[in-house]
PDBML (XML) file of the C-alpha atoms, coordinates in Angstrom:
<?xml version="1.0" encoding="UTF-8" ?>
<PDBx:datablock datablockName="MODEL"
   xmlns:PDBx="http://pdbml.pdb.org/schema/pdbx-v50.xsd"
   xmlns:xsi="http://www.w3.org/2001/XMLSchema-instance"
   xsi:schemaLocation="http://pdbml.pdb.org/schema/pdbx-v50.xsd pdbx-v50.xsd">
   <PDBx:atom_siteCategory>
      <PDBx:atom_site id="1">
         <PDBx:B_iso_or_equiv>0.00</PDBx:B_iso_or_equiv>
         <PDBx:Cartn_x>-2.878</PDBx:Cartn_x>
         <PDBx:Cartn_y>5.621</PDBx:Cartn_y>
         <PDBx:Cartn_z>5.268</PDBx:Cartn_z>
         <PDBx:auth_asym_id>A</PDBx:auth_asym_id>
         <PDBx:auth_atom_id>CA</PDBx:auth_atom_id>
         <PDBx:auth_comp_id>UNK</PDBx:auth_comp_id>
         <PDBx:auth_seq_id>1</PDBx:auth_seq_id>
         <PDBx:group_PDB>ATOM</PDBx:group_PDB>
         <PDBx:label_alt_id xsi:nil="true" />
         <PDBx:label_asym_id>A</PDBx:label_asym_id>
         <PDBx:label_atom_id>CA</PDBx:label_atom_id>
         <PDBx:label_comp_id>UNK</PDBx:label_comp_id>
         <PDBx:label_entity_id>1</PDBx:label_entity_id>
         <PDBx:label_seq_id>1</PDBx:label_seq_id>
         <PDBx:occupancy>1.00</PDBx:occupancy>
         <PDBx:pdbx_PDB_model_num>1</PDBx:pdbx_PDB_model_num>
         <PDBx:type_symbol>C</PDBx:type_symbol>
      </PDBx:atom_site>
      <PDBx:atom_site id="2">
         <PDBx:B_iso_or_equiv>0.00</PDBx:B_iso_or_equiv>
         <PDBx:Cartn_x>-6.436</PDBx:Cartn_x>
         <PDBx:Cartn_y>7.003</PDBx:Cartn_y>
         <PDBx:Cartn_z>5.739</PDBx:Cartn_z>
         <PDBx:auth_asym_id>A</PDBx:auth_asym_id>
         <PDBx:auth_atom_id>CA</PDBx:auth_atom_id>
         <PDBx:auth_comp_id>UNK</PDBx:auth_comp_id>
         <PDBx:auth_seq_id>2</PDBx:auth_seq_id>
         <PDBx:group_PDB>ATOM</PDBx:group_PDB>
         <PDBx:label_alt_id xsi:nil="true" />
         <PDBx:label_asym_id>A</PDBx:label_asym_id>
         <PDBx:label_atom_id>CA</PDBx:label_atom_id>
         <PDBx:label_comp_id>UNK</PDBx:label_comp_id>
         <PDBx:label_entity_id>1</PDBx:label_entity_id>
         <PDBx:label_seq_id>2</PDBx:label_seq_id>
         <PDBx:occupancy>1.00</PDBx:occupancy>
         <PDBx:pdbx_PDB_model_num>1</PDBx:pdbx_PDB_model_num>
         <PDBx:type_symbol>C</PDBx:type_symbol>
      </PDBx:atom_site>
      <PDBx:atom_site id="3">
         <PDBx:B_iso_or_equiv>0.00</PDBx:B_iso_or_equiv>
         <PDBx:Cartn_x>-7.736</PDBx:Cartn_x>
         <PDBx:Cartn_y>3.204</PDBx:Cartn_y>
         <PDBx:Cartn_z>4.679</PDBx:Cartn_z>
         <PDBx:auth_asym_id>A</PDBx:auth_asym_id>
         <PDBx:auth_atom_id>CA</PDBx:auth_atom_id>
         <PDBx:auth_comp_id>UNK</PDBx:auth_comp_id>
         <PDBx:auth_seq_id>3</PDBx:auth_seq_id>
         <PDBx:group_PDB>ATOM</PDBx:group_PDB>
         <PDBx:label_alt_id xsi:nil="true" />
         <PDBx:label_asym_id>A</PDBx:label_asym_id>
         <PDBx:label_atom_id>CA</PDBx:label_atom_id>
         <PDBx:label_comp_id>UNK</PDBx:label_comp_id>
         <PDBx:label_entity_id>1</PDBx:label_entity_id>
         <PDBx:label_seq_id>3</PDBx:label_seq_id>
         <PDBx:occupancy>1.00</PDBx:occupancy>
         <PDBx:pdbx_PDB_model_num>1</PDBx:pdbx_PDB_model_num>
         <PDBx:type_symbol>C</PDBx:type_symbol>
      </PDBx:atom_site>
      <PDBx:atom_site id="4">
         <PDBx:B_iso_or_equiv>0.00</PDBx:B_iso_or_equiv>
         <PDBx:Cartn_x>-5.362</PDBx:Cartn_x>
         <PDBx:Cartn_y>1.500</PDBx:Cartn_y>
         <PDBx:Cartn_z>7.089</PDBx:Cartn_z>
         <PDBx:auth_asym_id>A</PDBx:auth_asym_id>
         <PDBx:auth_atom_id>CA</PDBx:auth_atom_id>
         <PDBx:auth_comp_id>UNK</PDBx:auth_comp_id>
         <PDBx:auth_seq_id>4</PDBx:auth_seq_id>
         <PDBx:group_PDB>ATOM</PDBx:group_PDB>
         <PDBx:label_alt_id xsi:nil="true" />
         <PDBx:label_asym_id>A</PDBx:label_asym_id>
         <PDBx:label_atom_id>CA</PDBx:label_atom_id>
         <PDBx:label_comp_id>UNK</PDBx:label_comp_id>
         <PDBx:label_entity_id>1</PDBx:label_entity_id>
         <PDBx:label_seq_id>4</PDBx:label_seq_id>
         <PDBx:occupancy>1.00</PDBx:occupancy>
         <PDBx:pdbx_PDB_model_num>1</PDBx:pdbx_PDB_model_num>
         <PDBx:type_symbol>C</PDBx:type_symbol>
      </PDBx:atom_site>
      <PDBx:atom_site id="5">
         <PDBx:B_iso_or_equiv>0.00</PDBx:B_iso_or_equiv>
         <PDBx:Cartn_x>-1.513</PDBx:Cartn_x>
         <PDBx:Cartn_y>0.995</PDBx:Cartn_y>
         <PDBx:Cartn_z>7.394</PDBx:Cartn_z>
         <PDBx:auth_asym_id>A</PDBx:auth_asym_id>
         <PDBx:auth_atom_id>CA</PDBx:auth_atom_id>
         <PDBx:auth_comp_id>UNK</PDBx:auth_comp_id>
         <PDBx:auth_seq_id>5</PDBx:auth_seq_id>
         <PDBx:group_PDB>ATOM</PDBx:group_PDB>
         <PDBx:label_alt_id xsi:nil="true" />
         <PDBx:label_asym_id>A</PDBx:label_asym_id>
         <PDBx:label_atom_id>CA</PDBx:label_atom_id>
         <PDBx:label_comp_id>UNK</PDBx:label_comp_id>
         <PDBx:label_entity_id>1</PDBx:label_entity_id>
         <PDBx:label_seq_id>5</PDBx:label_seq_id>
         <PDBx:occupancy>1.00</PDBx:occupancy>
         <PDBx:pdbx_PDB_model_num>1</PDBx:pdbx_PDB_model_num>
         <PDBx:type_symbol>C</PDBx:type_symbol>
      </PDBx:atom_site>
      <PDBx:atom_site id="6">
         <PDBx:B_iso_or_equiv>0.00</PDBx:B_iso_or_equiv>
         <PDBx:Cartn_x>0.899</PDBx:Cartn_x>
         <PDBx:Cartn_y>1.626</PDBx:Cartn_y>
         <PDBx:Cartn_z>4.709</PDBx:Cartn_z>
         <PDBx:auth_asym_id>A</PDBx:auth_asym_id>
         <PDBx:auth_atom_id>CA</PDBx:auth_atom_id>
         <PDBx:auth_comp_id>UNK</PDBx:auth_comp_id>
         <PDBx:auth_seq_id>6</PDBx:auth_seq_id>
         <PDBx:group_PDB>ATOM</PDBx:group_PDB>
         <PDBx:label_alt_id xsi:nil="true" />
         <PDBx:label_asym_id>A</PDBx:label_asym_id>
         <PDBx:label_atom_id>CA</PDBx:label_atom_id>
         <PDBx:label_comp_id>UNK</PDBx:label_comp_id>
         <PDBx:label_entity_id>1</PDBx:label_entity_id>
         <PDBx:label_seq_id>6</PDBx:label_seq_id>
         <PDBx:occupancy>1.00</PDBx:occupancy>
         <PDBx:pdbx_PDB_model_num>1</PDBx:pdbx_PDB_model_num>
         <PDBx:type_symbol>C</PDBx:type_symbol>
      </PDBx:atom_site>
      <PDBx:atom_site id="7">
         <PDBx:B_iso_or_equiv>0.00</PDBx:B_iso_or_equiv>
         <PDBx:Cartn_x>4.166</PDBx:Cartn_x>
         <PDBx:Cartn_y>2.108</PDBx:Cartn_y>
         <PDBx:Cartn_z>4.780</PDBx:Cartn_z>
         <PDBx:auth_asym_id>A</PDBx:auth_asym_id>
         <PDBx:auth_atom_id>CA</PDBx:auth_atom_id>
         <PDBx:auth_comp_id>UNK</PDBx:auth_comp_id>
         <PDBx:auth_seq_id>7</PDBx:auth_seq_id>
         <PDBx:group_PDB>ATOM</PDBx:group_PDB>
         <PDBx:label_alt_id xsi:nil="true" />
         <PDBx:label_asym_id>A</PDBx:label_asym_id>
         <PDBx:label_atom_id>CA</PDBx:label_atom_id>
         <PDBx:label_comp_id>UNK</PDBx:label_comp_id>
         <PDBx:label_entity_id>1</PDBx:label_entity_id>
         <PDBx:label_seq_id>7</PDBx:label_seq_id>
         <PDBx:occupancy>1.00</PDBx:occupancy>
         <PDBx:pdbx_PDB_model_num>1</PDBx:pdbx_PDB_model_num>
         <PDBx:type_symbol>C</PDBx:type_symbol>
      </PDBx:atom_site>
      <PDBx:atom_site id="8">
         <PDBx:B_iso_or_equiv>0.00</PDBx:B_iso_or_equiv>
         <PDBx:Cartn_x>6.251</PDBx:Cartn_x>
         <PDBx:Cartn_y>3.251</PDBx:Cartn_y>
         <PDBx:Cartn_z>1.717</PDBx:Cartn_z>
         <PDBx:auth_asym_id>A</PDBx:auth_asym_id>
         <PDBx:auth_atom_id>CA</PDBx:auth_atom_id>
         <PDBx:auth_comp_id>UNK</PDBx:auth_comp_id>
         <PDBx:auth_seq_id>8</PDBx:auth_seq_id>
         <PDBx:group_PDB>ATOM</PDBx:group_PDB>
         <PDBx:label_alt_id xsi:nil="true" />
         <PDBx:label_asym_id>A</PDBx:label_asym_id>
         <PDBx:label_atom_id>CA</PDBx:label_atom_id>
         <PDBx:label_comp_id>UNK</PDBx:label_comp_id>
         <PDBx:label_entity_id>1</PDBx:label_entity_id>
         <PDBx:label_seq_id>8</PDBx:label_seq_id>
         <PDBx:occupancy>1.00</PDBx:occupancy>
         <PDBx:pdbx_PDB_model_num>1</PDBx:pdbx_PDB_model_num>
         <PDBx:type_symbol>C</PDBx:type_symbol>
      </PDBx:atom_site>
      <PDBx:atom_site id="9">
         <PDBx:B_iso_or_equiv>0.00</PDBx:B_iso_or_equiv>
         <PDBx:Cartn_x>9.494</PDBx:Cartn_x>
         <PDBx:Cartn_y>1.089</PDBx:Cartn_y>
         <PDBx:Cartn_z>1.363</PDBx:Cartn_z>
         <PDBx:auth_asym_id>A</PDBx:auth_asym_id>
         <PDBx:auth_atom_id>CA</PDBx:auth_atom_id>
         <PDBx:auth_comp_id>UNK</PDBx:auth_comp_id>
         <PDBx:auth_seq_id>9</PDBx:auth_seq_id>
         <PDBx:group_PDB>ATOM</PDBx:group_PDB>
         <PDBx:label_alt_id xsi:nil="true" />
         <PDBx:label_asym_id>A</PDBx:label_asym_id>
         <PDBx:label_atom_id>CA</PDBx:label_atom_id>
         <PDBx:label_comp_id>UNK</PDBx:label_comp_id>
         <PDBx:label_entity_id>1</PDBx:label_entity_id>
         <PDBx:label_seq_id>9</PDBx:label_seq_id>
         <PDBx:occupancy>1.00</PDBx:occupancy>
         <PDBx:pdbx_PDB_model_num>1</PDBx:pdbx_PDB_model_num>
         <PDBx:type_symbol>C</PDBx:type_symbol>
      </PDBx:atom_site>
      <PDBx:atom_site id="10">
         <PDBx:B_iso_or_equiv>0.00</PDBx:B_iso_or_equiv>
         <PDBx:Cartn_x>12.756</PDBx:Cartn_x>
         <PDBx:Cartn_y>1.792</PDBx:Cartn_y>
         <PDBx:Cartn_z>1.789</PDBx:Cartn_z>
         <PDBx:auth_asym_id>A</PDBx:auth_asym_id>
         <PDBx:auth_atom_id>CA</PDBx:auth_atom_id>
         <PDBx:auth_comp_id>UNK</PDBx:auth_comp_id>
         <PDBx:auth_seq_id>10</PDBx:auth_seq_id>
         <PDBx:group_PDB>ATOM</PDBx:group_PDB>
         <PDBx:label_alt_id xsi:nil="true" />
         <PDBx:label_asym_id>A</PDBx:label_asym_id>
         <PDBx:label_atom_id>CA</PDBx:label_atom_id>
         <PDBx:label_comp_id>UNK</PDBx:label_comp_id>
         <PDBx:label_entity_id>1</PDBx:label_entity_id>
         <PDBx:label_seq_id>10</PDBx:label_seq_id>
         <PDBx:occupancy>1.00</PDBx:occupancy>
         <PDBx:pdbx_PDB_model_num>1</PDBx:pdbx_PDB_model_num>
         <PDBx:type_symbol>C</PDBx:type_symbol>
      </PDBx:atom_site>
      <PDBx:atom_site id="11">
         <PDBx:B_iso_or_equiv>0.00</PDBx:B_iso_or_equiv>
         <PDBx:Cartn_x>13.740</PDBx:Cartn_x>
         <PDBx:Cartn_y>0.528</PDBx:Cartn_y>
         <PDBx:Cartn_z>-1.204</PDBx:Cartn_z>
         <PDBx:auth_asym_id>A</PDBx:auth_asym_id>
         <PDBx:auth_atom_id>CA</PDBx:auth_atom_id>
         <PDBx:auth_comp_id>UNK</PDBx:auth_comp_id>
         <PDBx:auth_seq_id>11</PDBx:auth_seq_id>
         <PDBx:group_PDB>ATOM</PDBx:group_PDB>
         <PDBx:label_alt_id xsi:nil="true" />
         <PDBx:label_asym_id>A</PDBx:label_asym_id>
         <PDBx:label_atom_id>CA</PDBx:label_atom_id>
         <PDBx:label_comp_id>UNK</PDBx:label_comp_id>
         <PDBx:label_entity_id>1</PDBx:label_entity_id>
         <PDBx:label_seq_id>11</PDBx:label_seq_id>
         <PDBx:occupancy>1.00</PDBx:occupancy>
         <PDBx:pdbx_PDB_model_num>1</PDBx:pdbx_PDB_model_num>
         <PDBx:type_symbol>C</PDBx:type_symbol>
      </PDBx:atom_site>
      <PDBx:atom_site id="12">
         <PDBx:B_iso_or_equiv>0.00</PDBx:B_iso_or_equiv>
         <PDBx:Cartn_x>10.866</PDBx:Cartn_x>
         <PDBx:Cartn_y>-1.079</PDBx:Cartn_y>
         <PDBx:Cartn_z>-2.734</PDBx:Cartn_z>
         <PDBx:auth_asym_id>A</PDBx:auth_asym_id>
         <PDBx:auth_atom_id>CA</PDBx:auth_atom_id>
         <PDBx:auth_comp_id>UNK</PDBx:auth_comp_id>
         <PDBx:auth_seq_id>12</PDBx:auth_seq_id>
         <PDBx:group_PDB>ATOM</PDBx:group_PDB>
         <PDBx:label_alt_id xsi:nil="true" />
         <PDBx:label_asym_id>A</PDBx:label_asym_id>
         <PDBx:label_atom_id>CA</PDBx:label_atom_id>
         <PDBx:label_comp_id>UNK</PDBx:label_comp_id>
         <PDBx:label_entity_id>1</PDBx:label_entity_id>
         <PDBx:label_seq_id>12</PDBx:label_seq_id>
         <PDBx:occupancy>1.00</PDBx:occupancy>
         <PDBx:pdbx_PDB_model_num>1</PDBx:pdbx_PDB_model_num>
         <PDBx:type_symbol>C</PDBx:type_symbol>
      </PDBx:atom_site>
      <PDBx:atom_site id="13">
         <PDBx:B_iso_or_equiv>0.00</PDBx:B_iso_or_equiv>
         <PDBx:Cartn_x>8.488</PDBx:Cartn_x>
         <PDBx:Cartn_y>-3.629</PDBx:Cartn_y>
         <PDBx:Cartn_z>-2.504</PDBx:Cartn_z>
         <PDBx:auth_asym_id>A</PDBx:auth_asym_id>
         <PDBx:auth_atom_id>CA</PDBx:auth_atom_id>
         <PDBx:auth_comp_id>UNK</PDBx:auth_comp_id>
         <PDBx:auth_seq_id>13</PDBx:auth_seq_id>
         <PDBx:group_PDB>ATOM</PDBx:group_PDB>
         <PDBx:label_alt_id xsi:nil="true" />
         <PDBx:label_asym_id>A</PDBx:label_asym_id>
         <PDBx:label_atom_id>CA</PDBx:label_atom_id>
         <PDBx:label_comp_id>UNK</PDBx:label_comp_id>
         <PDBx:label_entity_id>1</PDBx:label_entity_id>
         <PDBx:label_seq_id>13</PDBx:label_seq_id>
         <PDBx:occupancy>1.00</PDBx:occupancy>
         <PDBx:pdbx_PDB_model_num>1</PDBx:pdbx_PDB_model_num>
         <PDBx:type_symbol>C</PDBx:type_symbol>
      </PDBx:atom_site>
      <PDBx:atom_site id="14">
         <PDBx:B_iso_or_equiv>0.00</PDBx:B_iso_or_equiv>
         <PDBx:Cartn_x>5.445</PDBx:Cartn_x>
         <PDBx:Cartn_y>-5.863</PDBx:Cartn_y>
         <PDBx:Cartn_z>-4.393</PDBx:Cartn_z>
         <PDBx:auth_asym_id>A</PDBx:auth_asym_id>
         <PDBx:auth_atom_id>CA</PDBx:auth_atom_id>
         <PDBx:auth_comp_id>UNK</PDBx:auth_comp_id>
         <PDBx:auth_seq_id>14</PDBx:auth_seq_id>
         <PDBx:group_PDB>ATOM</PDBx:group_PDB>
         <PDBx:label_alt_id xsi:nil="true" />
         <PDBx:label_asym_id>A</PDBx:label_asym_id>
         <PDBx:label_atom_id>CA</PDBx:label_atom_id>
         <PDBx:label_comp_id>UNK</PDBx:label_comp_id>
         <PDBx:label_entity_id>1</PDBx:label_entity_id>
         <PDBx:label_seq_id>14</PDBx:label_seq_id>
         <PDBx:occupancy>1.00</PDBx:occupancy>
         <PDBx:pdbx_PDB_model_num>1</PDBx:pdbx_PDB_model_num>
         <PDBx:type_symbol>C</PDBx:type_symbol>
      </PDBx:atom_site>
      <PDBx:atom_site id="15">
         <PDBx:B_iso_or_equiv>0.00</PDBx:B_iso_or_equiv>
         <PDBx:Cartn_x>2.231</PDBx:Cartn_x>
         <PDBx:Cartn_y>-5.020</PDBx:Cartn_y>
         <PDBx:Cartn_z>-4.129</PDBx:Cartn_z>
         <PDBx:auth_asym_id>A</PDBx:auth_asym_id>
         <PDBx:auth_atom_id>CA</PDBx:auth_atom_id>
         <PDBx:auth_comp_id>UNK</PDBx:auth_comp_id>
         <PDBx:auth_seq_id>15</PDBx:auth_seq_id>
         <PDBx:group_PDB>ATOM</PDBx:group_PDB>
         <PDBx:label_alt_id xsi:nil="true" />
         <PDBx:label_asym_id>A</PDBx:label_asym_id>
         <PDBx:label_atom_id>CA</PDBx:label_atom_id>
         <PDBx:label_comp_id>UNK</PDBx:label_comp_id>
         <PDBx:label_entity_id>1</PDBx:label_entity_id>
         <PDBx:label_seq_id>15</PDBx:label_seq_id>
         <PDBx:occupancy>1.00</PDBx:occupancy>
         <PDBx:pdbx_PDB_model_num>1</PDBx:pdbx_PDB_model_num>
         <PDBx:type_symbol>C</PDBx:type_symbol>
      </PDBx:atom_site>
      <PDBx:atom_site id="16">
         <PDBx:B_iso_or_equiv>0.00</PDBx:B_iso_or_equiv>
         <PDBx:Cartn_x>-0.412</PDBx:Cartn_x>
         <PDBx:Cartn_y>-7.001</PDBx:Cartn_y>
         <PDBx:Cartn_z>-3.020</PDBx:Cartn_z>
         <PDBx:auth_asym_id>A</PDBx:auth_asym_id>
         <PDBx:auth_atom_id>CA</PDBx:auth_atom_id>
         <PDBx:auth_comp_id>UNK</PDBx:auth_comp_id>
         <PDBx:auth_seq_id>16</PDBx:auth_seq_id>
         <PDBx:group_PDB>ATOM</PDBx:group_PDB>
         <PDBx:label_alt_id xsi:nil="true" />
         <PDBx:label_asym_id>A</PDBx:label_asym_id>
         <PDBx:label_atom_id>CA</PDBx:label_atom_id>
         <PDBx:label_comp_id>UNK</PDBx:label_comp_id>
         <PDBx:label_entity_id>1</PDBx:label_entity_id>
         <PDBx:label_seq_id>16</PDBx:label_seq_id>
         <PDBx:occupancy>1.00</PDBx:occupancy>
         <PDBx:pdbx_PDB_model_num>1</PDBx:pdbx_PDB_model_num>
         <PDBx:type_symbol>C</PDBx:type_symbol>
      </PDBx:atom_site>
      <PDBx:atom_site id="17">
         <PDBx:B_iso_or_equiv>0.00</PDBx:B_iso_or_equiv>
         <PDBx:Cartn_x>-4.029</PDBx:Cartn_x>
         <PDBx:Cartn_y>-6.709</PDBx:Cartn_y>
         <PDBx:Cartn_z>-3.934</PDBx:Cartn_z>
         <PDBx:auth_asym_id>A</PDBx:auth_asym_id>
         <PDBx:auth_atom_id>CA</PDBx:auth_atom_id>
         <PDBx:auth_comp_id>UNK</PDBx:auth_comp_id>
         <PDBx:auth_seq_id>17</PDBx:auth_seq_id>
         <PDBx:group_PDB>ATOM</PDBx:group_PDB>
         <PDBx:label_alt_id xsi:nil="true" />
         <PDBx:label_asym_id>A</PDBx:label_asym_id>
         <PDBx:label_atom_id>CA</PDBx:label_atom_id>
         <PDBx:label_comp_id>UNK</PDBx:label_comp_id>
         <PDBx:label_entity_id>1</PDBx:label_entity_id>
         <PDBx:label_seq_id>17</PDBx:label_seq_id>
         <PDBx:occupancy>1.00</PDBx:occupancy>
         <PDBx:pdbx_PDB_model_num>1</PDBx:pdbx_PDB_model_num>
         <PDBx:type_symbol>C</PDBx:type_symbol>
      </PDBx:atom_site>
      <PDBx:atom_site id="18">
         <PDBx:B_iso_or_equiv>0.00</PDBx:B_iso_or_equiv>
         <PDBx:Cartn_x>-5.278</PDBx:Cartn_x>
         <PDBx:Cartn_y>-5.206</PDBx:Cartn_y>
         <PDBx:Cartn_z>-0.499</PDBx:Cartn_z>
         <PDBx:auth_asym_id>A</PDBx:auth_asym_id>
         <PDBx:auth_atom_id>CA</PDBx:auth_atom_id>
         <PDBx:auth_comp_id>UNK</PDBx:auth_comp_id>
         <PDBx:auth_seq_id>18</PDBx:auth_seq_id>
         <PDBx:group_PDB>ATOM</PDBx:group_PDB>
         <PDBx:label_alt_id xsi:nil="true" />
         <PDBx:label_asym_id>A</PDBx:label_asym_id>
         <PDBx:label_atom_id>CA</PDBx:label_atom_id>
         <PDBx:label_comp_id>UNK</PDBx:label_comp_id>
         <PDBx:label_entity_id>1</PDBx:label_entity_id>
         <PDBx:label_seq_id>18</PDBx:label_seq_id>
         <PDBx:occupancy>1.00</PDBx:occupancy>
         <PDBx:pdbx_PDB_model_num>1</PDBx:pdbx_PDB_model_num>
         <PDBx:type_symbol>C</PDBx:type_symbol>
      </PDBx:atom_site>
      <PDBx:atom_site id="19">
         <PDBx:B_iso_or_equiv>0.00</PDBx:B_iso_or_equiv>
         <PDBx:Cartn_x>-2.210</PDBx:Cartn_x>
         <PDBx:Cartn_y>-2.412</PDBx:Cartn_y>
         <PDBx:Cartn_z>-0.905</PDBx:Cartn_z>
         <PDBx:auth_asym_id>A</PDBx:auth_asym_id>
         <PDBx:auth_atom_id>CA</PDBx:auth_atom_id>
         <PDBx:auth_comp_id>UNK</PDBx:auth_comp_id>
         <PDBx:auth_seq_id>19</PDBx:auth_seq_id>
         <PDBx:group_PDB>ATOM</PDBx:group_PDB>
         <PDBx:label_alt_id xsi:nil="true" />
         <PDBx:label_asym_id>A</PDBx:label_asym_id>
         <PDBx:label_atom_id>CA</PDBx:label_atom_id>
         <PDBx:label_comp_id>UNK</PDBx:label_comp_id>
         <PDBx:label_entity_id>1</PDBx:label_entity_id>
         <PDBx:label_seq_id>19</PDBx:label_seq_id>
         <PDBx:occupancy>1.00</PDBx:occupancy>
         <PDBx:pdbx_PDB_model_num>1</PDBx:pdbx_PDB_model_num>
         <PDBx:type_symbol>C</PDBx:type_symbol>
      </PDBx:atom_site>
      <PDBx:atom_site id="20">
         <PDBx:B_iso_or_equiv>0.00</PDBx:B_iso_or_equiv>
         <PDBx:Cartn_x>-3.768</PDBx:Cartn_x>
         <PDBx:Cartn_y>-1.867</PDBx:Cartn_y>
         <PDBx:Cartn_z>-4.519</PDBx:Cartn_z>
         <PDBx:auth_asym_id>A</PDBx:auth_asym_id>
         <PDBx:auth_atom_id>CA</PDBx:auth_atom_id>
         <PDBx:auth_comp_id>UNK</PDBx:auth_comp_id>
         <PDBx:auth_seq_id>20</PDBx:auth_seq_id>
         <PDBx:group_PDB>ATOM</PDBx:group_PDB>
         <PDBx:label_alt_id xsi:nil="true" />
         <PDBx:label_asym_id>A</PDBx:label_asym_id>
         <PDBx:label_atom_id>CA</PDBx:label_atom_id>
         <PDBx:label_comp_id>UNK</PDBx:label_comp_id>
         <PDBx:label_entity_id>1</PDBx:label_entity_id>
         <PDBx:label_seq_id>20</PDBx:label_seq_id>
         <PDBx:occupancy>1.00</PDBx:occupancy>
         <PDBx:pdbx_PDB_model_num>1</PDBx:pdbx_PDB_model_num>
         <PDBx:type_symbol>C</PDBx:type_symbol>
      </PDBx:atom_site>
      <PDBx:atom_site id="21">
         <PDBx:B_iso_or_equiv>0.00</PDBx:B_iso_or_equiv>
         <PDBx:Cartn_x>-7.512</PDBx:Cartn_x>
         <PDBx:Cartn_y>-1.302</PDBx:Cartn_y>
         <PDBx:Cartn_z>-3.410</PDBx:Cartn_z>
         <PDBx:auth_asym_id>A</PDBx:auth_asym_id>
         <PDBx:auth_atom_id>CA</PDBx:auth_atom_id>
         <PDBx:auth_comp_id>UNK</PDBx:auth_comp_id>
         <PDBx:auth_seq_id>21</PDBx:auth_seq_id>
         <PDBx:group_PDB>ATOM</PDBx:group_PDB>
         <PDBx:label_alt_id xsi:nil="true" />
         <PDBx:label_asym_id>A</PDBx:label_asym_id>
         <PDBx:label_atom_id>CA</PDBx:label_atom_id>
         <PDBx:label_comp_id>UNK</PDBx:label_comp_id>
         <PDBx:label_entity_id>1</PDBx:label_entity_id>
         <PDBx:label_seq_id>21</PDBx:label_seq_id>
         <PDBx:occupancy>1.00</PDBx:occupancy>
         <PDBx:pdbx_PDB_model_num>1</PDBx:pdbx_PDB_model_num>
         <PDBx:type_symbol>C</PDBx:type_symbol>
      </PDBx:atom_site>
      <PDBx:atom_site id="22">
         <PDBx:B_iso_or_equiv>0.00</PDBx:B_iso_or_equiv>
         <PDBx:Cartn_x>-5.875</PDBx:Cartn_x>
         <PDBx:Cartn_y>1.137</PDBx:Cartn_y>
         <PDBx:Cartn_z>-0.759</PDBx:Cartn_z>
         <PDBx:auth_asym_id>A</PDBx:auth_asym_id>
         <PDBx:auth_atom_id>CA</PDBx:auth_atom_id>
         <PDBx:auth_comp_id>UNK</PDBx:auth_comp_id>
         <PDBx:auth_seq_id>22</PDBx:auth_seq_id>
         <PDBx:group_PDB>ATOM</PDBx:group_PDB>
         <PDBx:label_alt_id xsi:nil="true" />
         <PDBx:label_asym_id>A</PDBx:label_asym_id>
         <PDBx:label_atom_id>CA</PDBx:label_atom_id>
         <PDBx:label_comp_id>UNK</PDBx:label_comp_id>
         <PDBx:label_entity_id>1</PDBx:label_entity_id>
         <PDBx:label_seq_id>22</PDBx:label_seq_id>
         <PDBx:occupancy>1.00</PDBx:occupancy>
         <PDBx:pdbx_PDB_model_num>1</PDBx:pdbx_PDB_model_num>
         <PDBx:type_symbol>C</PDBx:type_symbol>
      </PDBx:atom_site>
      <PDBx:atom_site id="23">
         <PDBx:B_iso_or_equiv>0.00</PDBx:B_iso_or_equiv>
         <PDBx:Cartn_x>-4.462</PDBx:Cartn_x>
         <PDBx:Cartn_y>3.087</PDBx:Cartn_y>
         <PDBx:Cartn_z>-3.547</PDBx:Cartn_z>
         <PDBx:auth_asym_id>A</PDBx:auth_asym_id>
         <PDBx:auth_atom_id>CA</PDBx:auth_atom_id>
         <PDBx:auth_comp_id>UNK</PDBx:auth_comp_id>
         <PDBx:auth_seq_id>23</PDBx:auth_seq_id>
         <PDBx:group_PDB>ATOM</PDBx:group_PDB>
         <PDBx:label_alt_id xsi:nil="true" />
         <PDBx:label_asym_id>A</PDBx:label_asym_id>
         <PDBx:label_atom_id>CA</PDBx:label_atom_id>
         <PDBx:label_comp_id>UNK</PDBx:label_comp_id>
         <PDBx:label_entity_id>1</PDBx:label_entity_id>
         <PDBx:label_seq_id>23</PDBx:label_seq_id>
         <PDBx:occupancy>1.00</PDBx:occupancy>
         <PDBx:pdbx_PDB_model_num>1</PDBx:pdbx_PDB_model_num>
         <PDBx:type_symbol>C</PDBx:type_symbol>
      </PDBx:atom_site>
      <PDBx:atom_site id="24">
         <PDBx:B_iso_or_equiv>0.00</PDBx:B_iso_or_equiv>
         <PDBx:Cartn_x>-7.599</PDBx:Cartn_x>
         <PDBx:Cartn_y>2.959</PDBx:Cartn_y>
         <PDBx:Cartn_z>-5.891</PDBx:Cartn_z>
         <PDBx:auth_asym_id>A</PDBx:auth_asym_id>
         <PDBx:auth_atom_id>CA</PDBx:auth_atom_id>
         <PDBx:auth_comp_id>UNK</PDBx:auth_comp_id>
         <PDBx:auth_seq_id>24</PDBx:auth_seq_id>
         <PDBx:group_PDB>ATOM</PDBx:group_PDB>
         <PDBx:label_alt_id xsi:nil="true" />
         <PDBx:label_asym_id>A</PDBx:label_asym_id>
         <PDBx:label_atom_id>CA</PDBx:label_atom_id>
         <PDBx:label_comp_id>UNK</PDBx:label_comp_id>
         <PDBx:label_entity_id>1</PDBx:label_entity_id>
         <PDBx:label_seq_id>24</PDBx:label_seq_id>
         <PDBx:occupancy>1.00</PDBx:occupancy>
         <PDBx:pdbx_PDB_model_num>1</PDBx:pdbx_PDB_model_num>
         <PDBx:type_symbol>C</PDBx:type_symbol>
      </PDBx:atom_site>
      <PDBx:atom_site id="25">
         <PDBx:B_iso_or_equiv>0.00</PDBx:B_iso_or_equiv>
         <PDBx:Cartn_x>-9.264</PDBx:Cartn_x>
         <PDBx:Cartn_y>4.191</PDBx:Cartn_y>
         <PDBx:Cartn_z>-3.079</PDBx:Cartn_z>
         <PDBx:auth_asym_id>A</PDBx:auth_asym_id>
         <PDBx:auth_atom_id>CA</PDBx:auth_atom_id>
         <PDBx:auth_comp_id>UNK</PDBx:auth_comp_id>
         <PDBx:auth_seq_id>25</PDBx:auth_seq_id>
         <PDBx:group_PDB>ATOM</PDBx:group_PDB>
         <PDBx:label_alt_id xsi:nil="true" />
         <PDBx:label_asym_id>A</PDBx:label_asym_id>
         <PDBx:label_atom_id>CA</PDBx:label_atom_id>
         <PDBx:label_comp_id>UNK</PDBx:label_comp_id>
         <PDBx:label_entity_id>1</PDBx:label_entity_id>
         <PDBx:label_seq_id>25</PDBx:label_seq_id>
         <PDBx:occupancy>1.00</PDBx:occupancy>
         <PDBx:pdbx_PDB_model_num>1</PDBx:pdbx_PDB_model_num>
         <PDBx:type_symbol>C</PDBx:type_symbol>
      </PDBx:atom_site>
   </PDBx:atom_siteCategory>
</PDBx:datablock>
């Protein structure tokens, strides 16, 4: 969450590309 907003599913969900630079970073 430091990047921005995230929020974890509550089952799941896909990923888009800004979610995965969040998580590289």
């Amino acid at each position: 969450r430091a990047s921005g907003p995230f929020h974890p599913p509550q089952s799941y969900r896909y990923l888009t590309g800004e979610d995965l630079r969040k998580v590289t970073i």
